[in-house]
N, C-alpha and C. Protein backbone atom coordinates (compact mmCIF):
# COMPACT_ATOMS: atom_id res chain seq x y z
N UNK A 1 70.19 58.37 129.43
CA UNK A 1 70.25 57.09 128.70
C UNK A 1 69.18 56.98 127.61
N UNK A 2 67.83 57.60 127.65
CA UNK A 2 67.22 57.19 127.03
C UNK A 2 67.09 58.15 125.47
N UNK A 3 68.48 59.01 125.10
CA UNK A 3 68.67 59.69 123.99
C UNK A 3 69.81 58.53 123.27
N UNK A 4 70.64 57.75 124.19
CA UNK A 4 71.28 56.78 123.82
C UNK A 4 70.29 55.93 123.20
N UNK A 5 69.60 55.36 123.96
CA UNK A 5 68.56 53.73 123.12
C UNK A 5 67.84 54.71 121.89
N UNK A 6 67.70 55.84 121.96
CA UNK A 6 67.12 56.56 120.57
C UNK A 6 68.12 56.71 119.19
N UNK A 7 68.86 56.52 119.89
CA UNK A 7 70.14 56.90 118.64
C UNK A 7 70.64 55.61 118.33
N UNK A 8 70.58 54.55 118.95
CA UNK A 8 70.54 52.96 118.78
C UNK A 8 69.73 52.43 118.01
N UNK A 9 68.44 52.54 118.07
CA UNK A 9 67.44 52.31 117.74
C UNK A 9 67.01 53.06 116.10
N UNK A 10 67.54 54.32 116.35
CA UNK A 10 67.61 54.82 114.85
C UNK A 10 68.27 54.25 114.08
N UNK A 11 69.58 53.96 114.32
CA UNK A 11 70.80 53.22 113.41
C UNK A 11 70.38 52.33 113.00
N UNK A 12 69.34 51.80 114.30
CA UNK A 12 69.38 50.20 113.86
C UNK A 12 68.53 50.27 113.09
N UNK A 13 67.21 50.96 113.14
CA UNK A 13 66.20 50.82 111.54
C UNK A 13 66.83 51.36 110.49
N UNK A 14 67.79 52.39 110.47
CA UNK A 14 68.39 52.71 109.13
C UNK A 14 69.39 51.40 108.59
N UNK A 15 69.69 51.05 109.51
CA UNK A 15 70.35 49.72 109.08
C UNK A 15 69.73 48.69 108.19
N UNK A 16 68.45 48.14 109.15
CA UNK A 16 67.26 47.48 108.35
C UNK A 16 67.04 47.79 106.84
N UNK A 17 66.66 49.23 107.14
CA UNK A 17 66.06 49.90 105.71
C UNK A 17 67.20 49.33 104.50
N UNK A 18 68.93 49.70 104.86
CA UNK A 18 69.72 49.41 103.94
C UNK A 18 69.68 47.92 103.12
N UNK A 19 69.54 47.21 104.65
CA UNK A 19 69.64 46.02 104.00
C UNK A 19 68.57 45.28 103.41
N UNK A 20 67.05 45.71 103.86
CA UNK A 20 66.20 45.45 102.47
C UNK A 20 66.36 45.86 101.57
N UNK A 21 67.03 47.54 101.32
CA UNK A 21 67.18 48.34 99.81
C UNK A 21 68.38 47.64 99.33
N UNK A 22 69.23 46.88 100.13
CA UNK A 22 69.93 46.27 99.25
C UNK A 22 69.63 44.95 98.65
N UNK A 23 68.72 44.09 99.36
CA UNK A 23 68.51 42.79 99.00
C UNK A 23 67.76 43.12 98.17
N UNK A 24 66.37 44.19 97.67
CA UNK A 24 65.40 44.68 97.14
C UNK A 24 66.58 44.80 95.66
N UNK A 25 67.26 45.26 95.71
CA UNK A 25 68.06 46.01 94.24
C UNK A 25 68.82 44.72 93.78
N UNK A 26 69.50 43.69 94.52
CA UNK A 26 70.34 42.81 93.96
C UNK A 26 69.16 41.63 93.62
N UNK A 27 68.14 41.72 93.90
CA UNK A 27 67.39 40.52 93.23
C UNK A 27 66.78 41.52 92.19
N UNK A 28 66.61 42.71 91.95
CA UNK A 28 66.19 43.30 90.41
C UNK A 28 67.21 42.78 89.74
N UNK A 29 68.93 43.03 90.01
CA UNK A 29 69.91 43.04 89.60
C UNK A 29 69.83 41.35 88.81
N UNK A 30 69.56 40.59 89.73
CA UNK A 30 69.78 38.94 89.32
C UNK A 30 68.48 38.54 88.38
N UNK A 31 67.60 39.18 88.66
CA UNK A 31 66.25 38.73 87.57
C UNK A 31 66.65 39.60 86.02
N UNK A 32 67.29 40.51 86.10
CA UNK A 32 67.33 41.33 84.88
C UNK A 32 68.70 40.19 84.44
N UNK A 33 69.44 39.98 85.15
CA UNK A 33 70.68 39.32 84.69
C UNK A 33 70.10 37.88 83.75
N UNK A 34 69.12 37.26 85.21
CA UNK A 34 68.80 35.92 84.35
C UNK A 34 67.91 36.18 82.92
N UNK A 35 67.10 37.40 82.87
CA UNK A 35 67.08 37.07 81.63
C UNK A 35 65.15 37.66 81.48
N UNK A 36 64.54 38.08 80.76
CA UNK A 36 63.14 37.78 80.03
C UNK A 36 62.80 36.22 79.40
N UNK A 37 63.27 35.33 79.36
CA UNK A 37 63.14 34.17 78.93
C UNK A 37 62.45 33.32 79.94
N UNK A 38 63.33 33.57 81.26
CA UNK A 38 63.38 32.59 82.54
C UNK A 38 62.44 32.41 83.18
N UNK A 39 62.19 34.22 83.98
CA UNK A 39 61.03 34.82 84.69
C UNK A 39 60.08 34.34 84.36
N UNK A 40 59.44 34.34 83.29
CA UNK A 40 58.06 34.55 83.38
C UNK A 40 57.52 33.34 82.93
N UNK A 41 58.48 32.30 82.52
CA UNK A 41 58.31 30.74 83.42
C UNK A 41 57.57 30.23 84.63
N UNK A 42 58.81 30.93 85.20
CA UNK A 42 58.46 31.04 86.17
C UNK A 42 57.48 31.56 86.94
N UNK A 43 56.83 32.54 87.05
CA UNK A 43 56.11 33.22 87.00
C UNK A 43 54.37 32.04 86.34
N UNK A 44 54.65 31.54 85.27
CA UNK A 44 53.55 31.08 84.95
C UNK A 44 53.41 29.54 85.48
N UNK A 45 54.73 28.95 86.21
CA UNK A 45 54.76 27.78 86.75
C UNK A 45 53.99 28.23 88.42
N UNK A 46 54.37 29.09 88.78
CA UNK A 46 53.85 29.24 90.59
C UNK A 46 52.64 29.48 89.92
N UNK A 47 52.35 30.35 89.32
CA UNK A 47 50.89 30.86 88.98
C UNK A 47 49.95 29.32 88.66
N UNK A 48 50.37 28.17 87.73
CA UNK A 48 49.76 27.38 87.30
C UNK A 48 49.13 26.50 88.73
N UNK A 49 50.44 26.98 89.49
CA UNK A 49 50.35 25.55 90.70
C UNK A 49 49.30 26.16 91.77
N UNK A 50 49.37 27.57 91.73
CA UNK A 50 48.14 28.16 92.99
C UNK A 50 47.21 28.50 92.63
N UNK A 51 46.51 28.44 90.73
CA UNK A 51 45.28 28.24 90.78
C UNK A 51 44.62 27.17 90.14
N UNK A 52 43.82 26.17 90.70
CA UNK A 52 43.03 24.40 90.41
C UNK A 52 42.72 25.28 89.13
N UNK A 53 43.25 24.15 88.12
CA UNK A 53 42.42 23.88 86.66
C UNK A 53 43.27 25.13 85.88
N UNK A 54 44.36 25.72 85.98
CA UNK A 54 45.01 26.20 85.73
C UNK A 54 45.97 25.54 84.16
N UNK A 55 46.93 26.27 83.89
CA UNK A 55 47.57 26.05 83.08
C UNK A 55 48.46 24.75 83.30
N UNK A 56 48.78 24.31 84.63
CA UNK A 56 49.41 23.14 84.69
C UNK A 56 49.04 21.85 84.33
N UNK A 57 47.49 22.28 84.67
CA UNK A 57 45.94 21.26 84.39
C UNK A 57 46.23 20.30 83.54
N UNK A 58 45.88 21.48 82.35
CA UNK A 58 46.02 21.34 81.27
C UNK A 58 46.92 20.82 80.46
N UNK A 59 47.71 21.23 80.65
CA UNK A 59 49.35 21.03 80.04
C UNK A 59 49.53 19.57 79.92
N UNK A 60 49.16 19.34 81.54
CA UNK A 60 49.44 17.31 81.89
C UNK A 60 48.58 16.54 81.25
């Protein structure tokens, strides 16, 4: 039995692996889709909000 739970257990992390390498590739897929415009909005909106006296500061 215990070459069975090994061969279970393998599948099942290769499984894992797929489905981060797939969630990993379809959000490259959706950020390249939305655009260079969007991102880095974004990007400068989280950034403004997690450091005090930041660009959001200011802005307001």
């Amino acid at each position: 039995p215990s070459f069975i739970a090994f061969g279970t257990m393998s599948s099942f992390i290769a499984f894992e692996t797929t489905l981060v390498l797939a969630i990993w590739i379809s959000s490259q897929i959706l950020m390249c889709t939305i655009g260079s415009s969007w991102v880095p909005q974004a990007h400068m909106l989280s950034y403004s909000r997690l450091v005090p006296g930041g660009l959001g500061d200011t802005a307001t």
